[in-house]
N, C-alpha and C. Protein backbone atom coordinates (compact mmCIF):
# COMPACT_ATOMS: atom_id res chain seq x y z
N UNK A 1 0.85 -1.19 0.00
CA UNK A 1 0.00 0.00 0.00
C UNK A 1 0.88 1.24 0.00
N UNK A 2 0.75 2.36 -0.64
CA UNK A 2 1.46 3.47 -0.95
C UNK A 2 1.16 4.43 0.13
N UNK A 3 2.26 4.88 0.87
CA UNK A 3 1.64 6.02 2.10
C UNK A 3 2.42 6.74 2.45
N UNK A 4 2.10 7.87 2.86
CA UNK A 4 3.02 9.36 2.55
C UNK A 4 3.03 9.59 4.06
N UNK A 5 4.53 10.70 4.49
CA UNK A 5 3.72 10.77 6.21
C UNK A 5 4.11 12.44 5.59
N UNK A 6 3.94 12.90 6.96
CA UNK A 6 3.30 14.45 6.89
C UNK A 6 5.16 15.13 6.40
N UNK A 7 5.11 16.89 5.91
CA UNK A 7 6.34 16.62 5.38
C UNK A 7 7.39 17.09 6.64
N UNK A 8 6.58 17.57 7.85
CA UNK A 8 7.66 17.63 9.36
C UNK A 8 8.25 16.52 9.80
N UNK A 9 7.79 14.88 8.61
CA UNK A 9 8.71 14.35 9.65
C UNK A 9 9.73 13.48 8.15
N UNK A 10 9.14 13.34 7.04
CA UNK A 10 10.10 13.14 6.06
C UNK A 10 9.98 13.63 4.84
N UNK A 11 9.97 15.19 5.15
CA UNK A 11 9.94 15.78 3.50
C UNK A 11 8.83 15.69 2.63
N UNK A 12 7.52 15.06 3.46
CA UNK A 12 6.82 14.78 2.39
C UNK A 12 6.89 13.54 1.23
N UNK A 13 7.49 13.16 1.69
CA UNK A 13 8.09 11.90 0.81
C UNK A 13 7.54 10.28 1.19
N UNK A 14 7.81 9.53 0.13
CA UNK A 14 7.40 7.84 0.85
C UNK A 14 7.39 7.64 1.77
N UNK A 15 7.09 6.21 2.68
CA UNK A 15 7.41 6.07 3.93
C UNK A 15 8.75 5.52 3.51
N UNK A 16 9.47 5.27 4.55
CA UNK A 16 10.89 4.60 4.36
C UNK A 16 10.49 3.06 4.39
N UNK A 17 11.16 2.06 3.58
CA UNK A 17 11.01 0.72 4.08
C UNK A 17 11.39 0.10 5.04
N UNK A 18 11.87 0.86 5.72
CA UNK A 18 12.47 0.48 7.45
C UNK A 18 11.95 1.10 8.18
N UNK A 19 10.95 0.66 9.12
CA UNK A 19 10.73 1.80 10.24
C UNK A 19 11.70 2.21 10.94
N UNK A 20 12.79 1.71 11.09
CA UNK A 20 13.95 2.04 11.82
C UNK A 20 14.72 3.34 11.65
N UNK A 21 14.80 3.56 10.46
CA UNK A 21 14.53 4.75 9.37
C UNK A 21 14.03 6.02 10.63
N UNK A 22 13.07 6.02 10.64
CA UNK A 22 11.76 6.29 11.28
C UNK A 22 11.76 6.80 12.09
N UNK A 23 11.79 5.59 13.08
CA UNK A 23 12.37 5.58 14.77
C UNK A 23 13.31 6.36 15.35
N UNK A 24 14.91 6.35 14.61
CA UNK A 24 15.81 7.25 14.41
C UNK A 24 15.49 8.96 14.66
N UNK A 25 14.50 8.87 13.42
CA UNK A 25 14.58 10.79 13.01
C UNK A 25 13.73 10.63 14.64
N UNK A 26 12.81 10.04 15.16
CA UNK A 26 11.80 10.62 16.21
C UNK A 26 12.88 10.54 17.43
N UNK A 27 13.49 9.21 17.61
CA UNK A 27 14.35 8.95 19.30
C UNK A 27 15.91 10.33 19.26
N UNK A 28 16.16 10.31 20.39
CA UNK A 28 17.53 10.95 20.57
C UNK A 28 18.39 10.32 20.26
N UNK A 29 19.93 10.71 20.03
CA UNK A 29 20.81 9.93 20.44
C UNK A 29 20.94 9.01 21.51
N UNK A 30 21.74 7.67 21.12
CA UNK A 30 21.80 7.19 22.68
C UNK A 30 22.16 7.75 23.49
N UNK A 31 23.62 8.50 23.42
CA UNK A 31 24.39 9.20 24.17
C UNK A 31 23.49 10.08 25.30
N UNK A 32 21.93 10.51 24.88
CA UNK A 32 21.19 11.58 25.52
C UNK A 32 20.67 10.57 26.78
N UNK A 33 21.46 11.08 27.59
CA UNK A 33 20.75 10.69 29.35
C UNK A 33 19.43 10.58 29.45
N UNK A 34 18.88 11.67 29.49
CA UNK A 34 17.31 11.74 29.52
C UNK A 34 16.73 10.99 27.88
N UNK A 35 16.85 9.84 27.98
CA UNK A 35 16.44 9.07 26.80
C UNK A 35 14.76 9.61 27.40
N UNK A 36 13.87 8.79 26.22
CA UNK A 36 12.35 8.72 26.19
C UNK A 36 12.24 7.92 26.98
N UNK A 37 10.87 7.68 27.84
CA UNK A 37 10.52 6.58 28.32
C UNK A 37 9.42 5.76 27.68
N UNK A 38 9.26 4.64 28.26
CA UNK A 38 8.67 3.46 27.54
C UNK A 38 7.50 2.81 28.35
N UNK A 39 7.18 2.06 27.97
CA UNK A 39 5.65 1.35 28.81
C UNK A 39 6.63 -0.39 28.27
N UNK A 40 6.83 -0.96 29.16
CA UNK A 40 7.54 -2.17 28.63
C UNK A 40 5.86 -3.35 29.58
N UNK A 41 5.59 -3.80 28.51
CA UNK A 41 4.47 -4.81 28.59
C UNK A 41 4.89 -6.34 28.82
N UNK A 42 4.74 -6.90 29.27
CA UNK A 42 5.31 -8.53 29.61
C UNK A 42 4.15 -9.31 30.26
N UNK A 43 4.25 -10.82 30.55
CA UNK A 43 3.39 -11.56 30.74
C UNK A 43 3.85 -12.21 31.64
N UNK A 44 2.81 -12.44 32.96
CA UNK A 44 3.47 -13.50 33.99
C UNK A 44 3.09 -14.68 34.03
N UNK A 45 3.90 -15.26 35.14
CA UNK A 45 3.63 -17.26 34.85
C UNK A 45 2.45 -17.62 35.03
N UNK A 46 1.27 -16.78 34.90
CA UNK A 46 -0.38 -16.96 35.07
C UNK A 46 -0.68 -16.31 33.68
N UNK A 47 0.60 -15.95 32.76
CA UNK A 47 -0.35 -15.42 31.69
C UNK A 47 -0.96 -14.14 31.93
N UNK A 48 -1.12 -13.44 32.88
CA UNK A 48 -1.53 -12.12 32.89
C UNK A 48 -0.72 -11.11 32.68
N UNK A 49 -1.40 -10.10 32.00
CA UNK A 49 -0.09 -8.67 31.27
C UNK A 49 0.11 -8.26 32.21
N UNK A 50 1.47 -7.61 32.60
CA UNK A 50 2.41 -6.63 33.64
C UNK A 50 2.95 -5.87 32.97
N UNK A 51 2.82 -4.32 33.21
CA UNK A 51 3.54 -3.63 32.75
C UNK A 51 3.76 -2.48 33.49
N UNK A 52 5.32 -1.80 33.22
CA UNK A 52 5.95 -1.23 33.99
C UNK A 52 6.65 -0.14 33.13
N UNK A 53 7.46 1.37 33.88
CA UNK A 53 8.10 2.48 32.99
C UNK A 53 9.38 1.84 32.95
N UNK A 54 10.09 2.01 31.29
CA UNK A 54 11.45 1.73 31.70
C UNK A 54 12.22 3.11 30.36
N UNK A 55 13.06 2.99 30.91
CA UNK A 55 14.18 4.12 30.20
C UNK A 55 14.83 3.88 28.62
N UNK A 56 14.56 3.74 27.62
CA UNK A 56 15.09 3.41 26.34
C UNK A 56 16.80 3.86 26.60
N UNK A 57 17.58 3.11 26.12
CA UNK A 57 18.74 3.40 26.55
C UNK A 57 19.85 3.25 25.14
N UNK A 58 18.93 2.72 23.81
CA UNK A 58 19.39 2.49 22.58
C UNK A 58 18.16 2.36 21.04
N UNK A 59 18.23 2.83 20.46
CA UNK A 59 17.82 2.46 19.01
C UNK A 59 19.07 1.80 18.17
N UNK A 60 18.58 0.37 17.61
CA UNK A 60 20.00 -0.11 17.25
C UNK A 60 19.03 -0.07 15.20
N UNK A 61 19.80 -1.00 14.71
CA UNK A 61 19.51 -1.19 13.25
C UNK A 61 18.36 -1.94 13.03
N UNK A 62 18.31 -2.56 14.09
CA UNK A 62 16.96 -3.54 14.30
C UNK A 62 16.15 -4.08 15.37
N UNK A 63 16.66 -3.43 16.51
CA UNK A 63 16.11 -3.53 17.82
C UNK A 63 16.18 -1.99 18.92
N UNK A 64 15.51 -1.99 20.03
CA UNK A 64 15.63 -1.22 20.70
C UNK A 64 15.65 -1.46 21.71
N UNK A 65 16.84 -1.47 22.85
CA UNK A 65 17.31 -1.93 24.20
C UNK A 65 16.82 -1.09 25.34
N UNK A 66 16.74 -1.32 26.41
CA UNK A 66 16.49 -1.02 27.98
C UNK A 66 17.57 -1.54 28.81
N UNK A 67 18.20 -0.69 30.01
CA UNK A 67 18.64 -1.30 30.75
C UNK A 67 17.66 -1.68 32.28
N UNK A 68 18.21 -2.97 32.95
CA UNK A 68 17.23 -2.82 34.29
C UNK A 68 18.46 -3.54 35.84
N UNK A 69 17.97 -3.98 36.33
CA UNK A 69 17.75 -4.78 37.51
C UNK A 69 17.45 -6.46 36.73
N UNK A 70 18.70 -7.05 36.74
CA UNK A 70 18.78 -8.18 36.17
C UNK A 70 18.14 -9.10 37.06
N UNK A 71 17.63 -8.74 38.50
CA UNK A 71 16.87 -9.52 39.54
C UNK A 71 14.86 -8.82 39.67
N UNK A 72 15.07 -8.15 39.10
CA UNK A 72 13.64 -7.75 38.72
C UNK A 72 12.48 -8.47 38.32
N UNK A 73 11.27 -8.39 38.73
CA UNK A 73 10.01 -9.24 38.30
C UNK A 73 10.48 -9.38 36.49
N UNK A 74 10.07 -7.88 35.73
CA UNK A 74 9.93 -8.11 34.15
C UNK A 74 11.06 -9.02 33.95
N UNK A 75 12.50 -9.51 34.75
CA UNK A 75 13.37 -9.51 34.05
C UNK A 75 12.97 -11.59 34.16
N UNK A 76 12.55 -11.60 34.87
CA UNK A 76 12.00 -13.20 35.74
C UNK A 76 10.85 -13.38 34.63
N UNK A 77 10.17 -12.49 33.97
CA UNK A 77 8.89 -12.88 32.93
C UNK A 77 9.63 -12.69 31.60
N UNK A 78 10.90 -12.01 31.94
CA UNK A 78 11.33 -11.79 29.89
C UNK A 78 12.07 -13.29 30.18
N UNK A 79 12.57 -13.83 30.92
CA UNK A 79 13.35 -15.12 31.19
C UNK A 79 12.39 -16.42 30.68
N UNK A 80 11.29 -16.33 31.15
CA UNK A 80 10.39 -17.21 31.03
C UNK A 80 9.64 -16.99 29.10
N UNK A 81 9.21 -16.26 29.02
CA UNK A 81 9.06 -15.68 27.99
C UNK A 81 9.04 -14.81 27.25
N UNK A 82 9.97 -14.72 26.41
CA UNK A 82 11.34 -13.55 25.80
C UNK A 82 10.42 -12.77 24.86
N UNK A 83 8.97 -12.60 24.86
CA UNK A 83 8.16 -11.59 24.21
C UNK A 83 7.76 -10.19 24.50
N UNK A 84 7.67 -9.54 24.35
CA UNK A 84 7.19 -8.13 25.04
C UNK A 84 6.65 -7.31 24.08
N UNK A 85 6.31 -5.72 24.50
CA UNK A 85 5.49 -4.79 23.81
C UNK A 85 6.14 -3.57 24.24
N UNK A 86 6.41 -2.73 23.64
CA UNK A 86 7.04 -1.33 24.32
C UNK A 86 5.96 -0.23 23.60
N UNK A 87 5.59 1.02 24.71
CA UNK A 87 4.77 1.73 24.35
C UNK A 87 5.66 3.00 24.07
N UNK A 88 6.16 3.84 23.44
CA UNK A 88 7.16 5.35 23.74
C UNK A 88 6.12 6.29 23.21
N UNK A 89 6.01 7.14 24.07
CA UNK A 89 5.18 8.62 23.69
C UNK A 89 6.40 9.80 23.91
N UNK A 90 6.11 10.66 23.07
CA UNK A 90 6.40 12.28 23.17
C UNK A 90 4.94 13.26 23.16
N UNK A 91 4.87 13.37 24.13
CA UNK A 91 3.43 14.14 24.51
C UNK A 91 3.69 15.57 23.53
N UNK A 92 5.18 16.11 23.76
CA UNK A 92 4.99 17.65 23.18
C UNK A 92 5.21 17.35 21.66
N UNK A 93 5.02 16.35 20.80
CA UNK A 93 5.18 16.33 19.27
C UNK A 93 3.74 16.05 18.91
N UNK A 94 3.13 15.09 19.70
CA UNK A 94 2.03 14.27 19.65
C UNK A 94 2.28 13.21 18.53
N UNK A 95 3.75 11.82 19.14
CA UNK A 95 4.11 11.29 18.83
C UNK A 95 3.85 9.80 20.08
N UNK A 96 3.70 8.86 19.13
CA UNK A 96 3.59 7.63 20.24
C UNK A 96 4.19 6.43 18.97
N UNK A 97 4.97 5.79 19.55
CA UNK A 97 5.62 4.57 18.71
C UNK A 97 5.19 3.12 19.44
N UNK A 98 4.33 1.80 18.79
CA UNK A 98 4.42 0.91 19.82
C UNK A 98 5.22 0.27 18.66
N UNK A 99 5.66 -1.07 20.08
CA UNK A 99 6.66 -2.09 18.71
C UNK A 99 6.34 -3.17 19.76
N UNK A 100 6.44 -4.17 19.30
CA UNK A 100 5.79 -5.98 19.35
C UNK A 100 6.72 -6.81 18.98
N UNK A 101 7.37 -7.77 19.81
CA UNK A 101 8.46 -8.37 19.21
C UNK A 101 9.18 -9.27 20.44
N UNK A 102 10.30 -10.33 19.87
CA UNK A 102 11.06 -11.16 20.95
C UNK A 102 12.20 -9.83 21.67
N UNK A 103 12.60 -10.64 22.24
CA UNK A 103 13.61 -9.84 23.15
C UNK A 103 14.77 -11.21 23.89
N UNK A 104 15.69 -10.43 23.78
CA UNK A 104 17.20 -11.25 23.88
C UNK A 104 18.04 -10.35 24.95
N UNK A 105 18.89 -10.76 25.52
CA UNK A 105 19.66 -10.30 25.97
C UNK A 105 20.75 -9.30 25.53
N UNK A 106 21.48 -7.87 26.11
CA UNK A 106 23.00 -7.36 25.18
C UNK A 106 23.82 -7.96 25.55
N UNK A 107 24.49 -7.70 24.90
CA UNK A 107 26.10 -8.02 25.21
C UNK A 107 27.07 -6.99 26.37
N UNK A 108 27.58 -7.78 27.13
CA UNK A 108 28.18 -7.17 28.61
C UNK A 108 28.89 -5.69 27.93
N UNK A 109 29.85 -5.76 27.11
CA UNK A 109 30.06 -4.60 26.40
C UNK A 109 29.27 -3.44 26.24
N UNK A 110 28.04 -3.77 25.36
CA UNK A 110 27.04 -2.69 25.05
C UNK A 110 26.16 -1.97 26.51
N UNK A 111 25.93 -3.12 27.59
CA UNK A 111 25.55 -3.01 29.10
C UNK A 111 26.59 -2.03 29.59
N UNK A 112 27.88 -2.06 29.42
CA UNK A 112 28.33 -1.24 30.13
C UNK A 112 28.58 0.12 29.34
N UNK A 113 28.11 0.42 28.11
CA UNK A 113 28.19 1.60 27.17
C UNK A 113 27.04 2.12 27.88
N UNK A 114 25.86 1.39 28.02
CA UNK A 114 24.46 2.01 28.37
C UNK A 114 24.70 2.64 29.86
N UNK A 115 25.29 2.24 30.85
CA UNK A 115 25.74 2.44 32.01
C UNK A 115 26.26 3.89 31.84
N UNK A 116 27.61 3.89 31.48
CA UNK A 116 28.58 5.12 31.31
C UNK A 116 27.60 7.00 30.71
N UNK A 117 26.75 5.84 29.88
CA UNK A 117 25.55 7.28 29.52
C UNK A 117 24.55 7.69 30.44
N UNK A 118 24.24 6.95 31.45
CA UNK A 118 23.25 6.96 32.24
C UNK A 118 23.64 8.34 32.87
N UNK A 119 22.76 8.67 33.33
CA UNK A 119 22.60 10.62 34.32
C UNK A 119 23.82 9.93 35.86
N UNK A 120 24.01 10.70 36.51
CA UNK A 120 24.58 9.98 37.70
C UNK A 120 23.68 9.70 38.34
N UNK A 121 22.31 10.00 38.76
CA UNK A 121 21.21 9.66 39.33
C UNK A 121 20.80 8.41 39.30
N UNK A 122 20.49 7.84 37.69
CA UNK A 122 20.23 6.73 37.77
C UNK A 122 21.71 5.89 37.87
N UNK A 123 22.90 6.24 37.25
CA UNK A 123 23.90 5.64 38.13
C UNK A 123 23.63 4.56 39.64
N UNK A 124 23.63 5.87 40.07
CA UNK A 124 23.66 5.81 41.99
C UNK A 124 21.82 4.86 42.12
N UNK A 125 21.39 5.08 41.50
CA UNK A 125 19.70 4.36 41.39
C UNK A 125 20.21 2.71 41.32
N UNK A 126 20.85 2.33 40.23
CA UNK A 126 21.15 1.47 39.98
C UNK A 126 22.04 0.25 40.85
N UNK A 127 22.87 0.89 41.72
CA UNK A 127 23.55 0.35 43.15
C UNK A 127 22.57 0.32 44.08
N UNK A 128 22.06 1.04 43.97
CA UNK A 128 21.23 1.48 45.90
C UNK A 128 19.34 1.51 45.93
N UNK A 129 18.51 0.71 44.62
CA UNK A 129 17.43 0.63 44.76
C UNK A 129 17.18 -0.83 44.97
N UNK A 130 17.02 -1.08 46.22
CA UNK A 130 17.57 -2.49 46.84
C UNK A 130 16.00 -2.22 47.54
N UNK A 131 15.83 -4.23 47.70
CA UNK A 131 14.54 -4.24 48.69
C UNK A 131 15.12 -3.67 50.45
N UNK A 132 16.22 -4.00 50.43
CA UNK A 132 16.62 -3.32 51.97
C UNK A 132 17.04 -1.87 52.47
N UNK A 133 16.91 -1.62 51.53
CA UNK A 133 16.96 0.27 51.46
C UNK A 133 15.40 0.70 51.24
N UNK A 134 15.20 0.40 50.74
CA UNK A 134 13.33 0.22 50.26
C UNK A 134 12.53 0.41 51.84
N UNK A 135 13.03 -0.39 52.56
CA UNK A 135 12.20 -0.66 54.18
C UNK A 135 12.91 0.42 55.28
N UNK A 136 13.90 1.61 54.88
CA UNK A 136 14.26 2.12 55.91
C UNK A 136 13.25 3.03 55.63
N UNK A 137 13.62 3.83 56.67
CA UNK A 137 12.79 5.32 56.51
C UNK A 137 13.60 6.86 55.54
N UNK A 138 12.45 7.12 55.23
CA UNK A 138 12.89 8.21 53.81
C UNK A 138 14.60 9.01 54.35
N UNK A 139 14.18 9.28 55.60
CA UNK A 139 15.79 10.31 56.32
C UNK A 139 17.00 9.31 56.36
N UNK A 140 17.05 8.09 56.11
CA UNK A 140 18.05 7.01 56.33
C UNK A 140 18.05 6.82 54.73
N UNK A 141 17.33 6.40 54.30
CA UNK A 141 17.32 6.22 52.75
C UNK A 141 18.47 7.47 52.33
N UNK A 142 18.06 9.09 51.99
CA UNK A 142 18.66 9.34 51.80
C UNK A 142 20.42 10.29 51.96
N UNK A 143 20.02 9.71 53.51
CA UNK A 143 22.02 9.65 54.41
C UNK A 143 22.35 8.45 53.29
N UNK A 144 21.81 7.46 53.65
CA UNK A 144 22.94 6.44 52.80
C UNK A 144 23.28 6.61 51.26
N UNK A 145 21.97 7.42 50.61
CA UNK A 145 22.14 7.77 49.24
C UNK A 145 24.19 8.84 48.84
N UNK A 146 23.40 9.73 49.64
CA UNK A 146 24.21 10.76 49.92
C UNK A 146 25.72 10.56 50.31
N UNK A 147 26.07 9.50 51.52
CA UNK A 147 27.51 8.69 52.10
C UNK A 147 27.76 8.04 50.37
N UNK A 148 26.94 7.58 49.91
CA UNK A 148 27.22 6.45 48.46
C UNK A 148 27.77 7.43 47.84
N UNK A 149 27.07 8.32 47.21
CA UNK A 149 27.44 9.03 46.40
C UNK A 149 28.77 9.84 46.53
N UNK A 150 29.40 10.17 47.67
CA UNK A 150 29.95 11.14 48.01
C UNK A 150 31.49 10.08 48.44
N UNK A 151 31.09 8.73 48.27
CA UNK A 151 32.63 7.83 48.44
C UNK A 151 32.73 7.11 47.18
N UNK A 152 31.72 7.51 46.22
CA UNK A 152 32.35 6.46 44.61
C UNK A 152 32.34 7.44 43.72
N UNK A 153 32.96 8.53 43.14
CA UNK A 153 32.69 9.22 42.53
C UNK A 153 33.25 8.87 40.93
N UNK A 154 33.85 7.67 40.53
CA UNK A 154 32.80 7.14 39.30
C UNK A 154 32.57 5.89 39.63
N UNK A 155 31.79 5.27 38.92
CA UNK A 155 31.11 4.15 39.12
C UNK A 155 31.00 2.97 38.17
N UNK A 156 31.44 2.32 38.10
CA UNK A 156 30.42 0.88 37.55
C UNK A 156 29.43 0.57 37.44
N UNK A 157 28.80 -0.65 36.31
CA UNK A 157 27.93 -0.89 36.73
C UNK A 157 27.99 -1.67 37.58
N UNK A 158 26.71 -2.05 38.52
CA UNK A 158 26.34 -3.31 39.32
C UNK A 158 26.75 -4.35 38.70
N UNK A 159 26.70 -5.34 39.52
CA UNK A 159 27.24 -6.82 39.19
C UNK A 159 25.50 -7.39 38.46
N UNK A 160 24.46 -6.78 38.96
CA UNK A 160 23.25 -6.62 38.51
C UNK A 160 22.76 -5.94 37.30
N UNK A 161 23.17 -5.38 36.62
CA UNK A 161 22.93 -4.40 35.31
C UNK A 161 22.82 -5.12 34.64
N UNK A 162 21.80 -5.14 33.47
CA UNK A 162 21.38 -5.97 32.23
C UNK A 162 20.73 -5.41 31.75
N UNK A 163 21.13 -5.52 30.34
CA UNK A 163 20.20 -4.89 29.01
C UNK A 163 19.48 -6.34 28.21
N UNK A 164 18.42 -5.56 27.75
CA UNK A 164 17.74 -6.56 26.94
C UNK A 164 17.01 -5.30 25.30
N UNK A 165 17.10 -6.54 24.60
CA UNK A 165 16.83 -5.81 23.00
C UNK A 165 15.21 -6.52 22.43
N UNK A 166 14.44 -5.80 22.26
CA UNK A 166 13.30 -6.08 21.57
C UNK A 166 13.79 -5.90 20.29
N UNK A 167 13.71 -6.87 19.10
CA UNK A 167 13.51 -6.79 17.96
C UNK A 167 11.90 -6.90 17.33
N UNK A 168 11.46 -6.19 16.87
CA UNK A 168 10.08 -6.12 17.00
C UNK A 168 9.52 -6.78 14.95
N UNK A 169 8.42 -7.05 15.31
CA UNK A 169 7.75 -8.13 14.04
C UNK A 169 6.67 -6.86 13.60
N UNK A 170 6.52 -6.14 14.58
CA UNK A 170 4.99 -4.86 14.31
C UNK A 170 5.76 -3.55 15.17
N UNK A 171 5.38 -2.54 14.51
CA UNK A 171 5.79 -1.17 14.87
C UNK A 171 4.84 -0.73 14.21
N UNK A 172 3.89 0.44 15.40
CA UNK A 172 3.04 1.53 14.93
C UNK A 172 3.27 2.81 15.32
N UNK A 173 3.51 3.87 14.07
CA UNK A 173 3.93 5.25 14.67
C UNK A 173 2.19 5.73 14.48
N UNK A 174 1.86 6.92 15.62
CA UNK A 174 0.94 7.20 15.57
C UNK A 174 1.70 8.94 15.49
N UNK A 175 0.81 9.95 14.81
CA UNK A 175 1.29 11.34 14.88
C UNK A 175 -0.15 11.96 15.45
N UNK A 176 -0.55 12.85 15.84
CA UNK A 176 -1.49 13.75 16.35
C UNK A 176 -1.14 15.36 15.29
N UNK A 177 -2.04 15.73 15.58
CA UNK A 177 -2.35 17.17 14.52
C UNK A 177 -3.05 17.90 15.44
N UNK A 178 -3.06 19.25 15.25
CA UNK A 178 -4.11 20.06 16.16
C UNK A 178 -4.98 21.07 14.55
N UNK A 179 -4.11 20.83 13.32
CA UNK A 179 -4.93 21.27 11.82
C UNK A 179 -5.39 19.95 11.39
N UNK A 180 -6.00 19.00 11.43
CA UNK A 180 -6.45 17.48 11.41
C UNK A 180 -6.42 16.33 11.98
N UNK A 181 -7.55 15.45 11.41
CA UNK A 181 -7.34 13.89 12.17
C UNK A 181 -5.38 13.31 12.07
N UNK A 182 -5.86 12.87 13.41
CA UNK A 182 -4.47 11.71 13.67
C UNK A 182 -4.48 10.87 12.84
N UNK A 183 -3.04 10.10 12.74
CA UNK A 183 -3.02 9.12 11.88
C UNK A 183 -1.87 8.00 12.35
N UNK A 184 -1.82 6.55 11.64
CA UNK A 184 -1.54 5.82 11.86
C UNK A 184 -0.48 5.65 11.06
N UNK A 185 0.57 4.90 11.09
CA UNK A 185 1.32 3.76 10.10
C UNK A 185 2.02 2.26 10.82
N UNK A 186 1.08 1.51 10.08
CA UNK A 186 1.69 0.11 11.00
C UNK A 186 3.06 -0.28 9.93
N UNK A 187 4.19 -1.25 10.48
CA UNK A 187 4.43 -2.00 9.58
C UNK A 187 4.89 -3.24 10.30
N UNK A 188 4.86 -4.22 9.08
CA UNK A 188 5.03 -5.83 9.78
C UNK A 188 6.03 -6.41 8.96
N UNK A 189 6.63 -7.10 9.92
CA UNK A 189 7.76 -7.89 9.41
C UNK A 189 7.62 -9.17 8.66
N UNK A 190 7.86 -8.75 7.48
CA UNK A 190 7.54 -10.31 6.81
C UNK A 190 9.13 -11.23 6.45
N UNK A 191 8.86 -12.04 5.62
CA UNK A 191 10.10 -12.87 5.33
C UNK A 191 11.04 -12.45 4.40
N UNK A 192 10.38 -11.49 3.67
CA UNK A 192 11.36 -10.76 2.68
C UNK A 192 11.81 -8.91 3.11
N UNK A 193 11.49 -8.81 4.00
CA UNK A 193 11.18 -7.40 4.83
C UNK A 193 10.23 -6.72 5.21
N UNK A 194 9.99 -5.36 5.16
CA UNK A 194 9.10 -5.08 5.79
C UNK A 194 7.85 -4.58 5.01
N UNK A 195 6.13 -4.72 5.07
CA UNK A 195 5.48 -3.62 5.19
C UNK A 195 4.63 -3.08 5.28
N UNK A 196 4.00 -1.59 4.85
CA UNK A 196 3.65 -0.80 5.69
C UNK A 196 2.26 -0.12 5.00
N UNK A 197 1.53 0.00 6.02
CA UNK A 197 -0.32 0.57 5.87
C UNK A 197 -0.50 2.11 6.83
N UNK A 198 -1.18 3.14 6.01
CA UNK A 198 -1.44 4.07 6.78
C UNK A 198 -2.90 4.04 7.42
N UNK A 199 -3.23 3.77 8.08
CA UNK A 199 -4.29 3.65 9.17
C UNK A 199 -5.21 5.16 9.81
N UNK A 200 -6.13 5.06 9.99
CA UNK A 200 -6.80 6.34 11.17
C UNK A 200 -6.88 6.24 12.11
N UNK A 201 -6.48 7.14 12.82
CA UNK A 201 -5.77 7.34 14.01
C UNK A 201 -6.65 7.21 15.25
């Protein structure tokens, strides 16, 4: 099917045959700390959807990574079953991207690239958001934040840090207008590549 997107986001021109293409012009650099956030969707050992915020931490050529808490519930349901859903909005474009797809583990390398970009906040988040810090009280919580921070001044990651990559089979960009109806573009991964339908929004 032949489908044009608006010309603020490619000239007015075809869609690209890659949403990745796509994804690119809308996400930041990785390098940008304050990446977008995400709605990461997963399924538990009852089969019921869980979903939780997580931090986009990469757009690659064909997937898009998160880092977490390698002892985490999602990380115990992506273990069990390596499927998921990621939701990303930009409220001030009136942009929303979902993508549908397996998910794999990174490579310790790329885990610790995602680390080194992180804000120091989530740094220091990443050591010290523990179930036993969790149960003190807020004034102890953050003395110990504060002693942490103020005796590692750079850091590693945790022995806990893990990235995982959705390669996705479905990606839908949705755009919003305030001069017209919203609109859609799905595309699906087939065996010879990808493609793509413009939809109403």
């Amino acid at each position: 099917m032949s489908s044009r997107w608006p010309e603020r986001y490619v000239q007015d021109g075809p869609l690209p045959d890659d949403p990745f293409v796509l994804l690119r012009l809308w996400a930041p650099e990785d390098d940008e700390p304050n990446g977008p956030l995400a709605t990461l969707a997963t399924v538990d050992a009852d089969g019921l959807p869980d979903a939780r915020t997580v931090l986009l931490t990469g757009v690659g050529p064909d997937a898009v990574a998160f880092h977490t808490d390698a002892r985490s519930r999602k990380v115990r349901q992506l273990r069990a079953h390596p499927r998921a859903a990621l939701v990303v909005r930009w409220d001030e474009q009136a942009r929303q991207v979902v993508l549908r797809g397996t998910v794999s583990a990174t490579s310790a390398e790329e885990s610790r690239t995602a680390y080194a970009r992180q804000s120091r906040y989530l740094q220091l988040l990443a050591w010290l958001n523990t179930p036993e810090l969790a149960r003190l009280a807020r004034s102890e919580r953050e003395r110990r934040w504060a002693a942490f921070d103020a005796s590692h001044p750079v850091l590693d990651p945790p022995p806990d840090w893990a990235g995982y990559a959705v390669e996705p089979v479905d990606v839908l960009f949705w755009e919003g207008s305030d001069d017209g109806p919203s609109r859609r573009v799905r595309y699906r991964r087939l065996a010879h590549g990808w493609t793509s339908e413009a939809l109403p929004g």
